[in-house]
C-alpha atoms as a PDB file:
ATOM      1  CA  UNK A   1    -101.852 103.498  -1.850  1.00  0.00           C
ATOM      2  CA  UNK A   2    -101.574 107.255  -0.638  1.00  0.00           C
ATOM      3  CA  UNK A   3     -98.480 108.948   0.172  1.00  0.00           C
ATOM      4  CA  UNK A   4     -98.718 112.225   1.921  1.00  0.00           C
ATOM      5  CA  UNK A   5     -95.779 113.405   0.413  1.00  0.00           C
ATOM      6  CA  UNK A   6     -93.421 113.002  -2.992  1.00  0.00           C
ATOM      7  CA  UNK A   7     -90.564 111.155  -1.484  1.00  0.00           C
ATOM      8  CA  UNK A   8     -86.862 112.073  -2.384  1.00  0.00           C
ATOM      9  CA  UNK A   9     -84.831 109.806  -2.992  1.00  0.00           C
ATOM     10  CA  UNK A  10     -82.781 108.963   0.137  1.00  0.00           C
ATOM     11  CA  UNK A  11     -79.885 110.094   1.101  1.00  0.00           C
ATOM     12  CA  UNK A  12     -76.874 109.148   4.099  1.00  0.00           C
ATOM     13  CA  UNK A  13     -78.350 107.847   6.889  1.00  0.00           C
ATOM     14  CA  UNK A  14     -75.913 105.302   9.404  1.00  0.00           C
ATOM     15  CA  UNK A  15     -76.548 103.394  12.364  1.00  0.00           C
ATOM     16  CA  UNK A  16     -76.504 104.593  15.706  1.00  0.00           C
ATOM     17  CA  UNK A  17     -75.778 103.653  18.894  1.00  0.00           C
ATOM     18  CA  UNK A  18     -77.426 100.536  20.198  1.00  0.00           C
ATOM     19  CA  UNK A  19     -78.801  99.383  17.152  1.00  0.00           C
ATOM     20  CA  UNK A  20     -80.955 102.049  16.076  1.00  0.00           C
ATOM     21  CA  UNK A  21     -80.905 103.347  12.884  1.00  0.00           C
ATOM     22  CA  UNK A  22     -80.284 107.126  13.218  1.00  0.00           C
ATOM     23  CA  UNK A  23     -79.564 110.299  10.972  1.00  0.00           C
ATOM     24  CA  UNK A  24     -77.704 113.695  12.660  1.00  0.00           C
ATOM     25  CA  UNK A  25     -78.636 116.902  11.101  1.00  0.00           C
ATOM     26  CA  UNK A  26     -76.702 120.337  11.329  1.00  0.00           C
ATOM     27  CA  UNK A  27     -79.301 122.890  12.740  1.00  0.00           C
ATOM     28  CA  UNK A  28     -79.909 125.238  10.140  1.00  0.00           C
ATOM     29  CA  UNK A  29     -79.866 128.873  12.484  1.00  0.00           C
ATOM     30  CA  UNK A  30     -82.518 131.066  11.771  1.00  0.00           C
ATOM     31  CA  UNK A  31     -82.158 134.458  13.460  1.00  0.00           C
ATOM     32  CA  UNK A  32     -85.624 136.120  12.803  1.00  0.00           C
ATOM     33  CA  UNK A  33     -85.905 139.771  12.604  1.00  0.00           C
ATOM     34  CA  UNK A  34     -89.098 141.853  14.195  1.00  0.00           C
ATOM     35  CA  UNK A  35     -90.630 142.733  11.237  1.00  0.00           C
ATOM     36  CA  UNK A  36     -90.916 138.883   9.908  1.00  0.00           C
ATOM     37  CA  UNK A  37     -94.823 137.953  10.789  1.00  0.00           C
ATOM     38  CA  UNK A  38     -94.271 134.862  11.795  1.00  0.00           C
ATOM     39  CA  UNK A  39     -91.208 134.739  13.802  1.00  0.00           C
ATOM     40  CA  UNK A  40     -90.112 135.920  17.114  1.00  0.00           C
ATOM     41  CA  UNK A  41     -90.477 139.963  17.344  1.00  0.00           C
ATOM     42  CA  UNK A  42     -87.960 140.732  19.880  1.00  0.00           C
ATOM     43  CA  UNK A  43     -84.912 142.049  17.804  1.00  0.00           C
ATOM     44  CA  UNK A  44     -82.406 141.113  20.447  1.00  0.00           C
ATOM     45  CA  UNK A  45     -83.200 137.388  19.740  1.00  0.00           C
ATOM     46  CA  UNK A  46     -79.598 134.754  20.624  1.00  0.00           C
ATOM     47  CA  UNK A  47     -78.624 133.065  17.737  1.00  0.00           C
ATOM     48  CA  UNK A  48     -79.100 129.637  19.169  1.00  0.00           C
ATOM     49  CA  UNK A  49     -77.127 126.802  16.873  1.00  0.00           C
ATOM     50  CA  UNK A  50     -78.531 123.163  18.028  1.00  0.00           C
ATOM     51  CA  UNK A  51     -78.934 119.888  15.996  1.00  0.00           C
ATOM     52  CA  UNK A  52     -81.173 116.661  15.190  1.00  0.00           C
ATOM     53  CA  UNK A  53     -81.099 113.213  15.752  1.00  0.00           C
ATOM     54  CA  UNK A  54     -84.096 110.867  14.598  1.00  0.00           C
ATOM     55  CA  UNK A  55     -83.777 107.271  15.095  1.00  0.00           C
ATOM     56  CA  UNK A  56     -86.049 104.294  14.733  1.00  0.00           C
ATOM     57  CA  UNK A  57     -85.938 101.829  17.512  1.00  0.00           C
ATOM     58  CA  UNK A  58     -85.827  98.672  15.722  1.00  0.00           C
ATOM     59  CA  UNK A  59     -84.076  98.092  12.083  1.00  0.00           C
ATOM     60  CA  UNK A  60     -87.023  95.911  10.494  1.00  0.00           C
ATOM     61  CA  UNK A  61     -91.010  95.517  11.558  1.00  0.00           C
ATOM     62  CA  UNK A  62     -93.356  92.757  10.837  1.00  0.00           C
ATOM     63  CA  UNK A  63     -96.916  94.271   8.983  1.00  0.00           C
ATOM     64  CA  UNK A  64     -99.131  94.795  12.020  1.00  0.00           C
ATOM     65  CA  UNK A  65     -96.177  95.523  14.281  1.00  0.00           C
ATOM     66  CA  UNK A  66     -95.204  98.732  15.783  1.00  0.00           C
ATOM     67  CA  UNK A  67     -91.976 101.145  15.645  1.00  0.00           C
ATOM     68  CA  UNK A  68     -91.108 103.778  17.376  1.00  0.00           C
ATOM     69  CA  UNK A  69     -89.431 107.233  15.871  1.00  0.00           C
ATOM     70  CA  UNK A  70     -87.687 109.326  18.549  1.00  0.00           C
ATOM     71  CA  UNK A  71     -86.386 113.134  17.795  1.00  0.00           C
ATOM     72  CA  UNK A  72     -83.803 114.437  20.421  1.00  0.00           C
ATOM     73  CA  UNK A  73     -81.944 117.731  20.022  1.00  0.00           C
ATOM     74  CA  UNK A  74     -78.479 119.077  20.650  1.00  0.00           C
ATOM     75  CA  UNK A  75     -77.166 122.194  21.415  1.00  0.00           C
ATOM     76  CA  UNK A  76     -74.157 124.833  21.630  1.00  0.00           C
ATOM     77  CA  UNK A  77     -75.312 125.597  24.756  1.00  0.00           C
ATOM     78  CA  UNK A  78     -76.418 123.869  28.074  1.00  0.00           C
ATOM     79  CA  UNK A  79     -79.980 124.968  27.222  1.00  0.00           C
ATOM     80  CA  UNK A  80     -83.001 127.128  26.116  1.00  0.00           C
ATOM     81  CA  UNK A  81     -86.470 128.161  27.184  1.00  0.00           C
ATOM     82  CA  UNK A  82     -89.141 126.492  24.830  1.00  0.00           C
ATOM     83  CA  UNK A  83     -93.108 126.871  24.575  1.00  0.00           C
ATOM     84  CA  UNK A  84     -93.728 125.693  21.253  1.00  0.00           C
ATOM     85  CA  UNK A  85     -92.610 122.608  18.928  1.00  0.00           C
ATOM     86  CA  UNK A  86     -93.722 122.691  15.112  1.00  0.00           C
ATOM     87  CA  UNK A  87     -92.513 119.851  13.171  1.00  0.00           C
ATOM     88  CA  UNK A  88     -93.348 118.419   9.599  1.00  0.00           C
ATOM     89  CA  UNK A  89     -92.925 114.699   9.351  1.00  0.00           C
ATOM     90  CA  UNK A  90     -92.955 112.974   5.894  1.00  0.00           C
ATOM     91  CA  UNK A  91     -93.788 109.888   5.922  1.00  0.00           C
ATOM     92  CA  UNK A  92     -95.894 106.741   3.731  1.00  0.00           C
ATOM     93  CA  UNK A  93     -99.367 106.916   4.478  1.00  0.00           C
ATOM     94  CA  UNK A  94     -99.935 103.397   3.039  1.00  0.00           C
ATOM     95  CA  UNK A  95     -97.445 102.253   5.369  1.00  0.00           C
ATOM     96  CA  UNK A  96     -97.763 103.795   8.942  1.00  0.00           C
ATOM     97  CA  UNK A  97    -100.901 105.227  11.205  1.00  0.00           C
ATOM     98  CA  UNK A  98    -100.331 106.999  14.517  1.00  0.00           C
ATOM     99  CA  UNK A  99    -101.923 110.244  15.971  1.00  0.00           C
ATOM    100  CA  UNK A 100    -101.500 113.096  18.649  1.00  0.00           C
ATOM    101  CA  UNK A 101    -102.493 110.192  21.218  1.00  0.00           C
ATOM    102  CA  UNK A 102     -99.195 108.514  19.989  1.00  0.00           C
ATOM    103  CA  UNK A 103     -96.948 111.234  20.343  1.00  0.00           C
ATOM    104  CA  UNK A 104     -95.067 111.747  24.045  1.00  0.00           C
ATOM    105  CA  UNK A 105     -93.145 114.895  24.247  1.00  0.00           C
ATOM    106  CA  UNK A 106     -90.705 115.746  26.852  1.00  0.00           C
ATOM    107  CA  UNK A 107     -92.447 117.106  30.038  1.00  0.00           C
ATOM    108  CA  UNK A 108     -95.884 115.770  28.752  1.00  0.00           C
ATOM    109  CA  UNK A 109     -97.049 116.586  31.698  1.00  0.00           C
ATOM    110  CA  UNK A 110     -96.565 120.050  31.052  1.00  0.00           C
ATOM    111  CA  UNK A 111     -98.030 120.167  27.703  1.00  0.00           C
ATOM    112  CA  UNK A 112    -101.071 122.189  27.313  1.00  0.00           C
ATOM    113  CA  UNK A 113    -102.423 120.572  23.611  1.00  0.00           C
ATOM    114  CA  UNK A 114    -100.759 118.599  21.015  1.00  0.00           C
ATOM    115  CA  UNK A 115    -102.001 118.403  17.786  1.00  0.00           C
ATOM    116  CA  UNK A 116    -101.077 116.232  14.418  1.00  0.00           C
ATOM    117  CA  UNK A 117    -102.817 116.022  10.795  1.00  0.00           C
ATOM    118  CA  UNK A 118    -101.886 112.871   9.493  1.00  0.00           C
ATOM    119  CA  UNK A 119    -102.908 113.903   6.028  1.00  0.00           C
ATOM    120  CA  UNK A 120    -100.263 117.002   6.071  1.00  0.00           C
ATOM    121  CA  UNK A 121     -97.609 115.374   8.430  1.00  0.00           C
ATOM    122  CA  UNK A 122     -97.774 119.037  11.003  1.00  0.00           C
ATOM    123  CA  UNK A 123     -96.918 118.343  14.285  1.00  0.00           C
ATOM    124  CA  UNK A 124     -98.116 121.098  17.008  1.00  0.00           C
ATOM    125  CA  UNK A 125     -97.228 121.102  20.326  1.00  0.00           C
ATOM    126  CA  UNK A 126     -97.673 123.531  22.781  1.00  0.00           C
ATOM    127  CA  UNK A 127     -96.787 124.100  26.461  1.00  0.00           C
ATOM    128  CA  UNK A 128     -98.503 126.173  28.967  1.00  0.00           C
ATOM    129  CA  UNK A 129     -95.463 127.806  29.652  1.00  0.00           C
ATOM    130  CA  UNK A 130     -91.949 128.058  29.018  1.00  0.00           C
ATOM    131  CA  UNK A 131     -89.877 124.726  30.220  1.00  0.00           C
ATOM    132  CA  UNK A 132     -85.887 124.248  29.958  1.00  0.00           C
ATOM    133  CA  UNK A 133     -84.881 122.382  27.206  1.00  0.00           C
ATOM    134  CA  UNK A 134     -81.947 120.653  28.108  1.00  0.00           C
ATOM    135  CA  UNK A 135     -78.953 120.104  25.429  1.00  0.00           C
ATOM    136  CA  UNK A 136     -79.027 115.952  24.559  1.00  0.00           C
ATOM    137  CA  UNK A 137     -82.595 115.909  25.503  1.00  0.00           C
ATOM    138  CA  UNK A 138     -85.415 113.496  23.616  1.00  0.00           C
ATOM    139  CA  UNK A 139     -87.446 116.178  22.506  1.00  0.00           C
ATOM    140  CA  UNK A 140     -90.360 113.387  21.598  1.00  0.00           C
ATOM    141  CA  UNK A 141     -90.987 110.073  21.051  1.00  0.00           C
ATOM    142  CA  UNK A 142     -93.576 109.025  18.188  1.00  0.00           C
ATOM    143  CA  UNK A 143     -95.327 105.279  18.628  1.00  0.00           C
ATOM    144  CA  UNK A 144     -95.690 104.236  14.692  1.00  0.00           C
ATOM    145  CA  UNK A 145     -98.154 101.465  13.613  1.00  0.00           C
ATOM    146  CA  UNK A 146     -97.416  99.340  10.278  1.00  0.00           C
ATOM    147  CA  UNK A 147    -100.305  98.665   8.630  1.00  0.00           C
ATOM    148  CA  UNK A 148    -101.430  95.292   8.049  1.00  0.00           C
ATOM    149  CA  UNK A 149    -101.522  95.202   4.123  1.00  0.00           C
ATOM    150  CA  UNK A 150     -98.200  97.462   4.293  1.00  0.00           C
ATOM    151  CA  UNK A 151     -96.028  97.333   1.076  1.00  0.00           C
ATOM    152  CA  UNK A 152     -92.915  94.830   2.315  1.00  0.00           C
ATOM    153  CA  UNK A 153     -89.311  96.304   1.803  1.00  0.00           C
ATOM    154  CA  UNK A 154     -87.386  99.183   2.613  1.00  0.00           C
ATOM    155  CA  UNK A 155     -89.518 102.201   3.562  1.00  0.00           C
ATOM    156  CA  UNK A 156     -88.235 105.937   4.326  1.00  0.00           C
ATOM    157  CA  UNK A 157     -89.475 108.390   7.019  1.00  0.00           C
ATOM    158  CA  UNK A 158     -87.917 111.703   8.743  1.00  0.00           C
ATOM    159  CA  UNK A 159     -88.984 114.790  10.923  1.00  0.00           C
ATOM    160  CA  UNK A 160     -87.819 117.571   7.480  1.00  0.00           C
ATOM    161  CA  UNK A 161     -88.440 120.708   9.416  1.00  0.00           C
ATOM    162  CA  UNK A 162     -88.550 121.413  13.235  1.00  0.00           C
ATOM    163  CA  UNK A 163     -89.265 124.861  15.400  1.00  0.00           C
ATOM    164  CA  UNK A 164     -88.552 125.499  18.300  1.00  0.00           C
ATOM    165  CA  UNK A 165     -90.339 129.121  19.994  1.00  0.00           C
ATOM    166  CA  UNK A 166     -89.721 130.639  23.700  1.00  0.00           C
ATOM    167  CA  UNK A 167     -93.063 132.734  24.404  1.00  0.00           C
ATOM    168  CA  UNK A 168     -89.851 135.675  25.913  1.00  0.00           C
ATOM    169  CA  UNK A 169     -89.473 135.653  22.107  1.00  0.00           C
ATOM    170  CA  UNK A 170     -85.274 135.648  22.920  1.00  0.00           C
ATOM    171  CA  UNK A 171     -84.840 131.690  21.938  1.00  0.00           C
ATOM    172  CA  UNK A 172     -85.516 130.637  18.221  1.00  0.00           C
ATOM    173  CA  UNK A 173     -84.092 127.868  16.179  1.00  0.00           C
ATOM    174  CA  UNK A 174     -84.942 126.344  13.319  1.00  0.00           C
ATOM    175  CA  UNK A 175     -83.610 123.230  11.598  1.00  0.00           C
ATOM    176  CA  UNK A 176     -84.374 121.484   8.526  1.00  0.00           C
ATOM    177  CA  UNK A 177     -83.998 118.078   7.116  1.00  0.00           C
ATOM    178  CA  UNK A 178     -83.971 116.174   4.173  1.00  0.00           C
ATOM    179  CA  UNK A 179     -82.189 112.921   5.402  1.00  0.00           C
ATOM    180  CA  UNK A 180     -84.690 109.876   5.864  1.00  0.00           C
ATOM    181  CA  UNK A 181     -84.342 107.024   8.578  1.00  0.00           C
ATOM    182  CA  UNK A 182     -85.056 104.022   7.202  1.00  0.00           C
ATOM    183  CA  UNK A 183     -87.089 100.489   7.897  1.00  0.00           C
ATOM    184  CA  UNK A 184     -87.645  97.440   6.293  1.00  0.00           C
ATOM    185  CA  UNK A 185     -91.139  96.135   6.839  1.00  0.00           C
ATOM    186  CA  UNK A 186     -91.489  92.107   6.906  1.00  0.00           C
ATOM    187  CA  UNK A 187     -94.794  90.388   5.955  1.00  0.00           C
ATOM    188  CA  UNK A 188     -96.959  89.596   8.966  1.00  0.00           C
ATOM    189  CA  UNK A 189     -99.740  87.515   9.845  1.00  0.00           C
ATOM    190  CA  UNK A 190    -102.688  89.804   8.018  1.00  0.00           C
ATOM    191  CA  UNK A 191    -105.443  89.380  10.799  1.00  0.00           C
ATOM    192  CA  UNK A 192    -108.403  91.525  10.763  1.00  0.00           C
ATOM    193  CA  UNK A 193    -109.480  93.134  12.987  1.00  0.00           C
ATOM    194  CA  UNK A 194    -113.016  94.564  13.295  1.00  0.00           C
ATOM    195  CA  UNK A 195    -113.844  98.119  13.243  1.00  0.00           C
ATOM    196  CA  UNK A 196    -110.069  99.129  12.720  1.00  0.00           C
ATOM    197  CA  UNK A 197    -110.168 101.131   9.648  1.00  0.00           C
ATOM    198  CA  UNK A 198    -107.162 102.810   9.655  1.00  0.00           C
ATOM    199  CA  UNK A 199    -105.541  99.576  11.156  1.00  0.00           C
ATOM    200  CA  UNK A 200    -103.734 101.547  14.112  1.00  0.00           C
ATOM    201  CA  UNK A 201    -103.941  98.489  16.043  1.00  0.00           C
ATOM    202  CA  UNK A 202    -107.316 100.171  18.189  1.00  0.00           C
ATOM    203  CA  UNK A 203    -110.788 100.843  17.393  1.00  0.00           C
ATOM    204  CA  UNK A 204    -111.985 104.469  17.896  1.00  0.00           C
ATOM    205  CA  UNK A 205    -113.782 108.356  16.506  1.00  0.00           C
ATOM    206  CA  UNK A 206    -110.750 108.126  14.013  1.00  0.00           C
ATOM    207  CA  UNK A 207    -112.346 104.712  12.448  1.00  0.00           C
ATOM    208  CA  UNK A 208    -115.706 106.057  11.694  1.00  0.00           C
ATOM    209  CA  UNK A 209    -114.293 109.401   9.840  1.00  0.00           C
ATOM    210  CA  UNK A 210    -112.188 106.898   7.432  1.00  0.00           C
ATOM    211  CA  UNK A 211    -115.140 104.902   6.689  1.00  0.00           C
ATOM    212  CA  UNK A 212    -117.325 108.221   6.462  1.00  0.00           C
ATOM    213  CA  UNK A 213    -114.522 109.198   4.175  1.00  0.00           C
ATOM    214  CA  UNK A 214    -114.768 106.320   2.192  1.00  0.00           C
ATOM    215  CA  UNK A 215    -118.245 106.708   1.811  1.00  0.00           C
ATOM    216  CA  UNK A 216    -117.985 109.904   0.540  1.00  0.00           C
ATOM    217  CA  UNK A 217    -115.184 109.261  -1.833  1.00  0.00           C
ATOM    218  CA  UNK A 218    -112.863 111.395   0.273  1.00  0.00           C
ATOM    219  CA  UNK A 219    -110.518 108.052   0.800  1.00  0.00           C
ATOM    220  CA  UNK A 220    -109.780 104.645  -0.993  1.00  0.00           C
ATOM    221  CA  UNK A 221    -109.432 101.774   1.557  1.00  0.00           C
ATOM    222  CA  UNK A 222    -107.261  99.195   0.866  1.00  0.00           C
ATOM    223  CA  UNK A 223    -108.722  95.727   0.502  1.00  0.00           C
ATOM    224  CA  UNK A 224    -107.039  94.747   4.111  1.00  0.00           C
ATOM    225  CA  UNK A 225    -109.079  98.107   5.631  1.00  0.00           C
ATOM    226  CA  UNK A 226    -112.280  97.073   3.889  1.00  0.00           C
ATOM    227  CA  UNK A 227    -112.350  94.068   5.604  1.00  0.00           C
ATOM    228  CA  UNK A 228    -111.983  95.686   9.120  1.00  0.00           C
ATOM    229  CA  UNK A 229    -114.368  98.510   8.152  1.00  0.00           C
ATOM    230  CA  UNK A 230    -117.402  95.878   7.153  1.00  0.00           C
ATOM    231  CA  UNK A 231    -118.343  95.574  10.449  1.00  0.00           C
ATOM    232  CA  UNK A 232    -122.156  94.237   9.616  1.00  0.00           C
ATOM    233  CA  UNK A 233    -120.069  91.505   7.451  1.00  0.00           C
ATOM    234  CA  UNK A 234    -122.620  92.349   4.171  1.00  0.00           C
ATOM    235  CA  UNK A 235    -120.032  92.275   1.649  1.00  0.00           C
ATOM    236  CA  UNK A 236    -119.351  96.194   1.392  1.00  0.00           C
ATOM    237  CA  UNK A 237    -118.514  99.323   3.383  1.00  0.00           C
ATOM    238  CA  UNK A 238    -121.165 101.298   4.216  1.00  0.00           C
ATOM    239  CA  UNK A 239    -122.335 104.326   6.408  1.00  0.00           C
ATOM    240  CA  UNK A 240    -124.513 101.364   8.056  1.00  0.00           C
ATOM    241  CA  UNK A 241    -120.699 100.522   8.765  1.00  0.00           C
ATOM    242  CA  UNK A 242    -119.780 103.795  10.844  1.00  0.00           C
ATOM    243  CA  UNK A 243    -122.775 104.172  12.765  1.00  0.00           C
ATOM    244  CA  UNK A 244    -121.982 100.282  14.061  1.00  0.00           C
ATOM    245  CA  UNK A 245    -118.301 101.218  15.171  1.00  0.00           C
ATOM    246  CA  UNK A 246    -119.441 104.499  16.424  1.00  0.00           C
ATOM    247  CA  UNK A 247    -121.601 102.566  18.338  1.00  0.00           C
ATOM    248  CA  UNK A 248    -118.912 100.525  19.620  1.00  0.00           C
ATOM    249  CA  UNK A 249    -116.978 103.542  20.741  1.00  0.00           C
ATOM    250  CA  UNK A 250    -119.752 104.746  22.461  1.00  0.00           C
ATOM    251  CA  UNK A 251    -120.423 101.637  24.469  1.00  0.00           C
ATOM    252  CA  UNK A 252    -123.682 101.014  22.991  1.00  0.00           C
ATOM    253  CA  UNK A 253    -122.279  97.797  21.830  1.00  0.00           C
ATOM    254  CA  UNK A 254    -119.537  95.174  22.957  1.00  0.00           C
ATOM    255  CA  UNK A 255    -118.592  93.065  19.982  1.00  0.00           C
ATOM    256  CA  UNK A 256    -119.392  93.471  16.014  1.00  0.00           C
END
């Protein structure tokens, strides 16, 4: 099984409102100077202090299942201007799939382009110009699927660093995290499903580069995702494989 990152052990996390599980962190304030290259280079910049929250919406998920992780911030005052969101998530590989499609942020119909690498956990989202953020606001939600053939038991996950950039340059926080929310994943039912590799719970491009992957000995499938990927039902994963599922994508074909 991969795991995109080395996971620390876990530390306090508590249960919110509602029944979600949820972890506050204390913004750590980072007031960057002109001369830093990647920060803001307006000198006058307001030493913003906001916070975290992360919370799962449901305590335990059934293999197969979905969960959803939602980040909201708070501030020490009303509001700020934002253009930019950079987040790092860490999170088990070998237990959760999702991508940019997955992720609503708030205004998304504002949003210029979102990206995510699910290999590297960055999160990228970028506005095509500034909105008001809005102290107690849900700054996104993230639509998690559990693998089929995900490990059972208690598994961690948490946004660890988060950005937050107004293109005036005069709005800048920064917060980092090391608390984890947590979930405990119940066996499911184990059904395959045809042409999806990464077992996301839909059958698209992202398929074919895992089997490609695969192929080229970029990525070990799990014996669950080999028997979605063998599409031609010969016994083995092949590029014979991805060319049927891109074909599926493409509407060429209707059914494996």
């Amino acid at each position: 099984m991969k795991v995109k990152k080395i996971m620390a052990a876990a530390l306090a996390f508590g249960i919110g409102l509602a029944g979600f599980w949820q972890t506050n962190v204390s913004a750590d304030t980072v007031i960057v100077e002109e001369d830093m290259e990647d920060g803001p280079e307006d000198s006058e910049a307001v030493e913003l202090n906001w916070q975290m929250t992360q919370r799962l919406d449901v305590a335990s998920c059934k293999q197969g299942k979905d969960v959803t992780l939602t980040v909201s911030v708070l501030g020490d005052t009303k509001s700020m201007q934002l253009s930019t969101i950079y987040a790092s998530l860490s999170y088990n590989l070998g237990v959760f799939a999702f991508g940019a499609e997955d992720i609503t942020p708030v205004k998304s119909g504002l949003v210029d382009y979102i990206s995510f690498d699910e290999y590297t956990g960055e999160l990228d989202i970028y506005y095509a110009s500034d909105i008001t953020l809005e102290s107690g606001t849900e700054l996104f939600k993230i639509k998690m699927h559990v693998l089929d053939d995900a490990d059972t038991g208690s598994t961690g996950l948490c946004v660890d660093s988060l950005e937050l950039y107004a293109t005036d340059n005069d709005n800048y926080v920064m917060i980092e995290n090391e608390n984890k929310v947590k979930v405990n994943i119940q066996k499911g039912n184990g059904a395959v499903l045809l042409g999806d590799v990464n077992q996301d719970g839909k059958i698209n491009l992202t398929d074919v580069k895992v089997v490609m992957r695969h192929c080229n000995k970029g990525t070990k499938l799990s014996e669950a995702q080999k028997k979605n990927a063998d599409v031609d039902k010969d016994g083995k994963v092949s590029l014979t494989d991805a060319k049927l599922i891109m074909k599926y994508c493409n509407g060429q074909i209707k059914k494996f």
